[in-house]
C-alpha atoms as a PDB file:
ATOM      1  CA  UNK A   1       0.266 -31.882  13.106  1.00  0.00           C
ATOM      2  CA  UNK A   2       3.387 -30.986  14.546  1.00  0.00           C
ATOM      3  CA  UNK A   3       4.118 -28.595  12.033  1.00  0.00           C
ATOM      4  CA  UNK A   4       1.513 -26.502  12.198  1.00  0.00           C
ATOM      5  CA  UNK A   5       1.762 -26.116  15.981  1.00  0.00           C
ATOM      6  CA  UNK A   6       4.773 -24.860  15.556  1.00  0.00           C
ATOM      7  CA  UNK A   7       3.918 -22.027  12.920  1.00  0.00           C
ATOM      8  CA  UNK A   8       1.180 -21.047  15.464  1.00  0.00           C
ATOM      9  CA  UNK A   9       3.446 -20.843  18.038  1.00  0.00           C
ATOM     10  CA  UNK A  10       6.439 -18.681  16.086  1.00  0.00           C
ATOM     11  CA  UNK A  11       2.652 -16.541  14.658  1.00  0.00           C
ATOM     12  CA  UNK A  12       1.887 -15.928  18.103  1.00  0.00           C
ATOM     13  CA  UNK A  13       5.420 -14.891  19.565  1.00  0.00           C
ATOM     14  CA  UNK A  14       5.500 -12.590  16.525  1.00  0.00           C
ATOM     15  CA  UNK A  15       1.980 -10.760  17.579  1.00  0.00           C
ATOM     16  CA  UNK A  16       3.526 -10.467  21.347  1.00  0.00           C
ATOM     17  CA  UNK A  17       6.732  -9.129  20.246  1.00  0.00           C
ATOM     18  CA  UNK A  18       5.374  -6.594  17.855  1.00  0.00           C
ATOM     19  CA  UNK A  19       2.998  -5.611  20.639  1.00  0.00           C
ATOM     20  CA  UNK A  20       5.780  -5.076  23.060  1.00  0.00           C
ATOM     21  CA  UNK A  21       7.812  -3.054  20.380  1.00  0.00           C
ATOM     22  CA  UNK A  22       4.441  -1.020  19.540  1.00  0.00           C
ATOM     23  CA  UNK A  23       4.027  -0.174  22.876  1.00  0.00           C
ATOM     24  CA  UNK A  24       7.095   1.438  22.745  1.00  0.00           C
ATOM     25  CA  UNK A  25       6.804   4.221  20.148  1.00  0.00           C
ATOM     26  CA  UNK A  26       6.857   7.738  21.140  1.00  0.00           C
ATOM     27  CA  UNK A  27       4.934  10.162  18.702  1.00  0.00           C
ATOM     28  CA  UNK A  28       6.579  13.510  18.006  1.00  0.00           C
ATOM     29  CA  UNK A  29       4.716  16.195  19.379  1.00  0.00           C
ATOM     30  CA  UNK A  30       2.386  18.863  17.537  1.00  0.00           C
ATOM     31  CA  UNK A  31       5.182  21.242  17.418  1.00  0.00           C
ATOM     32  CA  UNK A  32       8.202  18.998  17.107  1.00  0.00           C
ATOM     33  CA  UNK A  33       5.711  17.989  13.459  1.00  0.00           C
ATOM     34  CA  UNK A  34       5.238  21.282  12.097  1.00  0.00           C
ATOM     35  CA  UNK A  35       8.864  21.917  12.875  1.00  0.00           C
ATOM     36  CA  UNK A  36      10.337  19.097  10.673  1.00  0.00           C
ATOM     37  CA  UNK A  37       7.099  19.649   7.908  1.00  0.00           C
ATOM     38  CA  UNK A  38       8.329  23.254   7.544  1.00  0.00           C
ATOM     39  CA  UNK A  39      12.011  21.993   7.452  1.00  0.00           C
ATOM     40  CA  UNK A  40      11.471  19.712   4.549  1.00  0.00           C
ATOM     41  CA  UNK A  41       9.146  22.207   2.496  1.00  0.00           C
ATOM     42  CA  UNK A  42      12.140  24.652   3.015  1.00  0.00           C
ATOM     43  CA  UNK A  43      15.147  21.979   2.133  1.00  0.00           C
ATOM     44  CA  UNK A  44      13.099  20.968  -0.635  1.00  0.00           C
ATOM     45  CA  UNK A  45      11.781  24.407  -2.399  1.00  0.00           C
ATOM     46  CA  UNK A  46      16.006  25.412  -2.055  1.00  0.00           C
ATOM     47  CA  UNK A  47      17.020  22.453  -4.088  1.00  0.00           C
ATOM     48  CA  UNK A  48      14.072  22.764  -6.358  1.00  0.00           C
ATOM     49  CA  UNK A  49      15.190  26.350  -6.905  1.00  0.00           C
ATOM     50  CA  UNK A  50      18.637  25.123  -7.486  1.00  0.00           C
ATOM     51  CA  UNK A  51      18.567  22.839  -9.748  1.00  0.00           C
ATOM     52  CA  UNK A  52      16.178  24.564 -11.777  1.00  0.00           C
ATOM     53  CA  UNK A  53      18.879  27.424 -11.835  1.00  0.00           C
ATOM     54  CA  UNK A  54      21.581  24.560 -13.219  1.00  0.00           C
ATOM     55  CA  UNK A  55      19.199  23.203 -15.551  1.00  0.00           C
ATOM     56  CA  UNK A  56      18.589  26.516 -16.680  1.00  0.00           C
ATOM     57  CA  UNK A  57      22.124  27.216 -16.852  1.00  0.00           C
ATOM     58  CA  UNK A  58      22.973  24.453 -18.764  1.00  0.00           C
ATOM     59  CA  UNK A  59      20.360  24.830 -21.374  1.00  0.00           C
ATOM     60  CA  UNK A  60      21.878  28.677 -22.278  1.00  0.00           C
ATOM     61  CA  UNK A  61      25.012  26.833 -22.524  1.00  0.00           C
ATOM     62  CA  UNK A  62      24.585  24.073 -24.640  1.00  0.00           C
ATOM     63  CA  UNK A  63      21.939  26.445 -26.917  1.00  0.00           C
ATOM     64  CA  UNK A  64      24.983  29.379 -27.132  1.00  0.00           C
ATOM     65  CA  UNK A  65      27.102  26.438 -27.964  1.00  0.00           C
ATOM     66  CA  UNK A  66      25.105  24.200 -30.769  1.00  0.00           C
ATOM     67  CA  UNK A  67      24.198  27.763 -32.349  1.00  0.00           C
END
């Protein structure tokens, strides 16, 4: 019986200390969000754009090569 006491009592100190640590999250604000979305659509459409343009690049290449 001793044994599971024991997992009920590391269970419960788990659900405290995740509590406590919950309770200490700060959300981003509204505009702080939109900020970073429209950061990471820009960051992301450049390197799409890039590496299509190397991959593009690199096809012309290897096809003025092989022919």
């Amino acid at each position: 019986m001793g044994k599971i006491e024991e997992i009920k009592s590391e269970t419960s100190q788990f659900v405290k200390d995740v509590e406590s640590e919950a309770k200490r999250i700060t959300w981003p604000t509204k505009n702080d969000a939109l900020k970073s979305t429209f950061a990471v659509i820009l960051i992301t459409g450049f390197f799409a754009l890039f590496f299509a343009l190397i991959d593009y690049l690199f096809s012309m290449l290897f096809g003025f090569i092989l022919s």
